[in-house]
C-alpha atoms as a PDB file:
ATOM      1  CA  UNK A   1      75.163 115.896  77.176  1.00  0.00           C
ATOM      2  CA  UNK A   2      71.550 115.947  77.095  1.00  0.00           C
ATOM      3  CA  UNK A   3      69.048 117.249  79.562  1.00  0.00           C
ATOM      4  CA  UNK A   4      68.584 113.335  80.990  1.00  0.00           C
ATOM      5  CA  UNK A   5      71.379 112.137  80.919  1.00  0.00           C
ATOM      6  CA  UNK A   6      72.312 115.408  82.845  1.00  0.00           C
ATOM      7  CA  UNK A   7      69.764 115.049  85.670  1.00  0.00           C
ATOM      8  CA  UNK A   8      71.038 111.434  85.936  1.00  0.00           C
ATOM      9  CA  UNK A   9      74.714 112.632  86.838  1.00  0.00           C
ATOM     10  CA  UNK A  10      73.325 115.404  88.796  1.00  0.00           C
ATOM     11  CA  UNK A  11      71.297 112.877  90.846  1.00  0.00           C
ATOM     12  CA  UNK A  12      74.087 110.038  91.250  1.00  0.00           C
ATOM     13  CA  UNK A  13      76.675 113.024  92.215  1.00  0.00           C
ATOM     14  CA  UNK A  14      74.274 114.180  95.504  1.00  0.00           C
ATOM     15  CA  UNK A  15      74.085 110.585  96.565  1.00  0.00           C
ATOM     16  CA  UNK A  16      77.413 110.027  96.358  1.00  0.00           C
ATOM     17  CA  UNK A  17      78.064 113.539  98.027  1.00  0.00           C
ATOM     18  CA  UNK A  18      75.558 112.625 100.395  1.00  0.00           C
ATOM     19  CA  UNK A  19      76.999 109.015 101.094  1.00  0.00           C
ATOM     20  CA  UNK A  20      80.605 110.800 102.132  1.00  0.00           C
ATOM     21  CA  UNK A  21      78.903 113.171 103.875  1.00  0.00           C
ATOM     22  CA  UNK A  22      77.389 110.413 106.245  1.00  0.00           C
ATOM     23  CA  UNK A  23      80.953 109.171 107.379  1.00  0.00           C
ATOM     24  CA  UNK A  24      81.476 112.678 108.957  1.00  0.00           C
ATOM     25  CA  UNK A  25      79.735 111.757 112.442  1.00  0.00           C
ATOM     26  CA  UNK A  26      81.369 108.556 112.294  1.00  0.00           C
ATOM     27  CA  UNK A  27      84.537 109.509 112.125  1.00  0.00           C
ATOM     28  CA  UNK A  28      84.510 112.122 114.338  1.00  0.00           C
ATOM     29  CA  UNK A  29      82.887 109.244 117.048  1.00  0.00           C
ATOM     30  CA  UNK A  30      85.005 106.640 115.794  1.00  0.00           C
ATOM     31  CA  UNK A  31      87.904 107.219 113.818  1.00  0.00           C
ATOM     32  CA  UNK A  32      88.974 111.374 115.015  1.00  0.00           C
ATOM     33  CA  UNK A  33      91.424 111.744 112.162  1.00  0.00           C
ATOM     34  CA  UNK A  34      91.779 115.091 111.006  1.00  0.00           C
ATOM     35  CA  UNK A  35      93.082 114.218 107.704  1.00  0.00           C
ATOM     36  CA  UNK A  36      90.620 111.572 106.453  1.00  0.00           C
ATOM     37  CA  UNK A  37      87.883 114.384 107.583  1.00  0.00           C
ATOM     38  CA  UNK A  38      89.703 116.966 105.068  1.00  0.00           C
ATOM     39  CA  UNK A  39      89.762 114.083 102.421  1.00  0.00           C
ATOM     40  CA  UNK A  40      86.055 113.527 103.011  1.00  0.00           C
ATOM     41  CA  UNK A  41      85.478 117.537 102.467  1.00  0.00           C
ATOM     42  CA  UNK A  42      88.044 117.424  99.496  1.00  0.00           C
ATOM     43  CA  UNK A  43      85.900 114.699  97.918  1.00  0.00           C
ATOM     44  CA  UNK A  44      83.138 116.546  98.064  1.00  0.00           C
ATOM     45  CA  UNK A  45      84.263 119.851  96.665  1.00  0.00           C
ATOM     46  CA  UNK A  46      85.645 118.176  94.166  1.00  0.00           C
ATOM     47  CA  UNK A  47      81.840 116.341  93.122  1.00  0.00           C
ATOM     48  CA  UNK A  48      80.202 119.752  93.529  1.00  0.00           C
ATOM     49  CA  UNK A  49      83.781 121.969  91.208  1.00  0.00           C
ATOM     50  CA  UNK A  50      84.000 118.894  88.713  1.00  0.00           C
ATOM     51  CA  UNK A  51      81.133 117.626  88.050  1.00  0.00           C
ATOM     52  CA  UNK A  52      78.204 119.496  89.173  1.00  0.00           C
ATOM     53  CA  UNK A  53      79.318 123.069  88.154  1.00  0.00           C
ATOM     54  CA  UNK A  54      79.878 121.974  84.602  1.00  0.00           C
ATOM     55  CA  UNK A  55      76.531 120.255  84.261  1.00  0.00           C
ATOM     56  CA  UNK A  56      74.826 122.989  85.312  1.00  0.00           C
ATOM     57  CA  UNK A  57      76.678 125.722  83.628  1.00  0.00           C
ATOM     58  CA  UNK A  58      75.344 123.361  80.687  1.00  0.00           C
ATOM     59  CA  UNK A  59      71.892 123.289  81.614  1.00  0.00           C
ATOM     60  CA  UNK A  60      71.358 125.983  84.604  1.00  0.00           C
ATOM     61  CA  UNK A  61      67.415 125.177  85.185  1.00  0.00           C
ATOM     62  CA  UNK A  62      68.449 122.184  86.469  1.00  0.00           C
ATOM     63  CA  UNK A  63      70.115 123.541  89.429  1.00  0.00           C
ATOM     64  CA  UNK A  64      66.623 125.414  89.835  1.00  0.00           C
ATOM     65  CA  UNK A  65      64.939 121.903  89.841  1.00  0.00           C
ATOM     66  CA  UNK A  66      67.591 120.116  92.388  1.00  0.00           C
ATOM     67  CA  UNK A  67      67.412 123.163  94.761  1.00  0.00           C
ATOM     68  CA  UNK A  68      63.404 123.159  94.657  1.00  0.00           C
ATOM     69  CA  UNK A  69      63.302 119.413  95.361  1.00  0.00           C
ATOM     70  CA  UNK A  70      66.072 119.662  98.189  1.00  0.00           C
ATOM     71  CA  UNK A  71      63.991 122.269  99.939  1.00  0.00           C
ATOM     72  CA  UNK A  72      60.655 120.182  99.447  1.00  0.00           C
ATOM     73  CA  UNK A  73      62.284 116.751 100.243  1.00  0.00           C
ATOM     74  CA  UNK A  74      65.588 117.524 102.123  1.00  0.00           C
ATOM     75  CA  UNK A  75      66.891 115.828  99.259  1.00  0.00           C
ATOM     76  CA  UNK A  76      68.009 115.574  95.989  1.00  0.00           C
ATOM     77  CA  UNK A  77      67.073 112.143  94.718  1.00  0.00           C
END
């Protein structure tokens, strides 16, 4: 995979980390099940083992460039 294409996975999988990650105070205020909660964690493990840990064992100064931006913008993309 090239460098682009890379940074365009790596962007798509923090939103989509991000958008589960936004249905944790609602379901604890709404919906208090303990196991949709774990899936919702297990989801999101599962973005970060099989998806972004590849890509950036691929191209590791990307990681470098996500962190930077998360600690300039509070977020990835």
């Amino acid at each position: 995979m090239d460098k682009d294409l890379a940074r365009l996975v790596v962007a798509a999988s923090y939103r989509a980390a991000s958008e589960l990650g936004d249905l944790a105070p609602l379901l604890n205020d709404h919906a208090p099940d303990a196991d949709l909660k774990l899936g919702l964690a297990a989801a999101m493990a599962e973005i970060n083992f099989q998806i972004l840990r590849p890509v950036f064992r691929a191209h590791p100064d990307l990681e470098a460039e996500f962190d930077a931006r998360i600690e300039k913008y509070g977020r990835a993309s």
